[in-house]
Protein backbone atom coordinates (compact mmCIF):
# COMPACT_ATOMS: atom_id res chain seq x y z
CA UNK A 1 -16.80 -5.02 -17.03
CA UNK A 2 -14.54 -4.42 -13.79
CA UNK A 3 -13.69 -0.86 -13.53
CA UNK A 4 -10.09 0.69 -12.81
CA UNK A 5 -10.76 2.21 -9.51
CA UNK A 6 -12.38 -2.14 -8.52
CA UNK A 7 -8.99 -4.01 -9.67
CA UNK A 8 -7.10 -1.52 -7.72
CA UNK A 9 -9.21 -1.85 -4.36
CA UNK A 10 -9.58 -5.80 -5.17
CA UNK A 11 -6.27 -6.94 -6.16
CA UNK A 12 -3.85 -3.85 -5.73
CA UNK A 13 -4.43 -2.61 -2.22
CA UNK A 14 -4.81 -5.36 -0.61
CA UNK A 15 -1.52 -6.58 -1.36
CA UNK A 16 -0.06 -3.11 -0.81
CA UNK A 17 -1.67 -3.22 2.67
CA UNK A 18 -0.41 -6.66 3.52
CA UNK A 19 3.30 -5.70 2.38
CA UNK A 20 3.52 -2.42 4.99
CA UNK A 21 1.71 -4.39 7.64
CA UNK A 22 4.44 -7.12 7.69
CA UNK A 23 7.28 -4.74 6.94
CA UNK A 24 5.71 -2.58 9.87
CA UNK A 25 5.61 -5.49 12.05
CA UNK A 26 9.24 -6.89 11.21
CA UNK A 27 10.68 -3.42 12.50
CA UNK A 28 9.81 -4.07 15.35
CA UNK A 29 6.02 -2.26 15.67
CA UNK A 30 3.41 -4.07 17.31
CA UNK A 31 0.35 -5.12 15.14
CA UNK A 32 -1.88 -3.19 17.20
CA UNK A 33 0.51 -0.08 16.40
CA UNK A 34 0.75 -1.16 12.76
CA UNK A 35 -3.43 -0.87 12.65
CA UNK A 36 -3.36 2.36 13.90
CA UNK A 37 -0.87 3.46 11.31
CA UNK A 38 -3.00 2.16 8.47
CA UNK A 39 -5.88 2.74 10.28
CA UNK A 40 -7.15 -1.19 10.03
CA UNK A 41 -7.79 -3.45 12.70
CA UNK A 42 -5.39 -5.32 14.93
CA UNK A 43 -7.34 -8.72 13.57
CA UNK A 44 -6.68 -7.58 9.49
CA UNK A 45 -2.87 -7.08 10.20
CA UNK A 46 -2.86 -10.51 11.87
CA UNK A 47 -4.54 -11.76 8.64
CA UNK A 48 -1.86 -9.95 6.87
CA UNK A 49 1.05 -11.30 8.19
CA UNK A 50 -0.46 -14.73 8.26
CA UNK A 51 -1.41 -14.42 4.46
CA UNK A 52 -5.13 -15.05 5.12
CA UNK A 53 -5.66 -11.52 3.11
CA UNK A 54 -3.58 -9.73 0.41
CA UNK A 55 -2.92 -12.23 -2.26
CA UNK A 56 1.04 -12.56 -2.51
CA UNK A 57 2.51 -12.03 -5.97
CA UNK A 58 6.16 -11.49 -6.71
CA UNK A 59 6.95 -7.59 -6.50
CA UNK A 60 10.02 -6.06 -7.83
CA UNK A 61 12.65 -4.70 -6.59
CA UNK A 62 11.29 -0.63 -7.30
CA UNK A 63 7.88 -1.75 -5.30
CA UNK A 64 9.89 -3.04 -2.47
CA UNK A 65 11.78 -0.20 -2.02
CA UNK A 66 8.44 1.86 -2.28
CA UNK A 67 6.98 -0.07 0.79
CA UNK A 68 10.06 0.12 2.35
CA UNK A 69 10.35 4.00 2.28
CA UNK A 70 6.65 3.98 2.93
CA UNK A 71 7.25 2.29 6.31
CA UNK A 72 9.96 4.92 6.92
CA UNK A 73 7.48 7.80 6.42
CA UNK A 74 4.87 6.00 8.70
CA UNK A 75 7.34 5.20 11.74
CA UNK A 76 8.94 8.62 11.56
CA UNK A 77 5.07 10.30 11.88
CA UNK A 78 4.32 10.38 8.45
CA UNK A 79 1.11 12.60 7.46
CA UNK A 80 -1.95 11.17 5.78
CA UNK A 81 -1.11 13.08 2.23
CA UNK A 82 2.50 11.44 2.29
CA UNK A 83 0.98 8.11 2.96
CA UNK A 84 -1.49 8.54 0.55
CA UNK A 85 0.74 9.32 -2.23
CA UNK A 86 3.45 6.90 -1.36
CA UNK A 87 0.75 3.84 -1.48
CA UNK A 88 -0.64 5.12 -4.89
CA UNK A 89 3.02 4.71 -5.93
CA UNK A 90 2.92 1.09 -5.06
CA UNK A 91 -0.50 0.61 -6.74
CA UNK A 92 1.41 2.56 -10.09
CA UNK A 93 4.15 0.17 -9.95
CA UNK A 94 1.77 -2.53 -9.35
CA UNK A 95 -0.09 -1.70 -12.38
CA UNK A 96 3.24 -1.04 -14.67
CA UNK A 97 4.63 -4.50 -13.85
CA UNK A 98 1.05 -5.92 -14.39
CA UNK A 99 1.37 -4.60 -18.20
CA UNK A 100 -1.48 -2.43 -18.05
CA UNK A 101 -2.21 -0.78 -20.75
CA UNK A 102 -2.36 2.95 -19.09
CA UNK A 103 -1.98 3.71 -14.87
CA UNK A 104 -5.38 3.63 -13.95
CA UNK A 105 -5.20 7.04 -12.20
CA UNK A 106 -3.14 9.85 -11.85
CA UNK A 107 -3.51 10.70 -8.18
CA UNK A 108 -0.02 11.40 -7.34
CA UNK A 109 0.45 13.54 -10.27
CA UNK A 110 -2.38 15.56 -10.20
CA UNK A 111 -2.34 18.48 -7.78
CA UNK A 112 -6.18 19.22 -8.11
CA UNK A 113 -6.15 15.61 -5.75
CA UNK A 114 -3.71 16.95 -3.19
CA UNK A 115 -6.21 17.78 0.12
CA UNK A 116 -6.63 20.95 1.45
C-alpha cells in the first residue's frame, strides 16, 4: 500500500521542484541562487534542468501559472510559509488533474498547519 503523504514526495514534488528550478533559472537566476531558494543543491537543480530528476508529465495550464507565480514570490523574497503554501497548490493541482479520488491533504486550507 503506498501512502498519500509517499506519492506526493515520490512523484508530486519532484516534478514541482524541477518546474521552479528551470523557471527560476530561465529568469535569469543562477542555479546556485535557484538552490538556495529551494534550499537544494546546486548539483539537484543541474539535474533538474537537465531532466535527470523530476519525471516530466504534461501540466496544465492552472499548474503553470501556479509555478509561475511561485517563482514570482521566490525572486521578490518570498517567505518560507508563502512558498510552502504556493508548492502544496501545485501538488493539489497535481493531484486534481491526476483524478484522485480526494486531495491527499489539506495543508493550505487548514490554519492549525500555518507555522507560528
Amino acid at each position: 500500500m503506498i501512502f498519500p503523504c509517499e506519492k506526493a514526495v515520490w512523484h508530486y514534488l519532484p516534478q514541482i521542484r524541477a518546474d521552479l528550478a528551470i523557471t527560476l533559472v530561465k529568469t535569469g537566476m543562477s542555479q546556485s541562487q535557484a538552490a538556495k531558494k529551494l534550499d537544494v543543491t546546486p548539483a539537484a537543480i543541474s539535474q533538474y534542468i537537465h531532466k535527470k530528476r523530476g519525471m516530466q508529465s504534461p501540466k496544465s495550464d492552472a499548474y503553470h501559472a501556479e509555478i509561475l507565480a511561485a517563482v514570482q514570490q521566490i525572486c521578490a523574497g518570498t517567505t518560507p510559509v508563502t512558498l510552502h503554501r504556493m508548492v502544496c497548490n501545485c501538488c493539489q493541482i497535481m493531484q486534481k488533474e491526476a483524478n484522485e479520488a480526494e486531495v491527499l491533504c489539506s495543508a493550505t486550507s487548514s490554519p492549525a498547519t500555518t507555522q507560528q
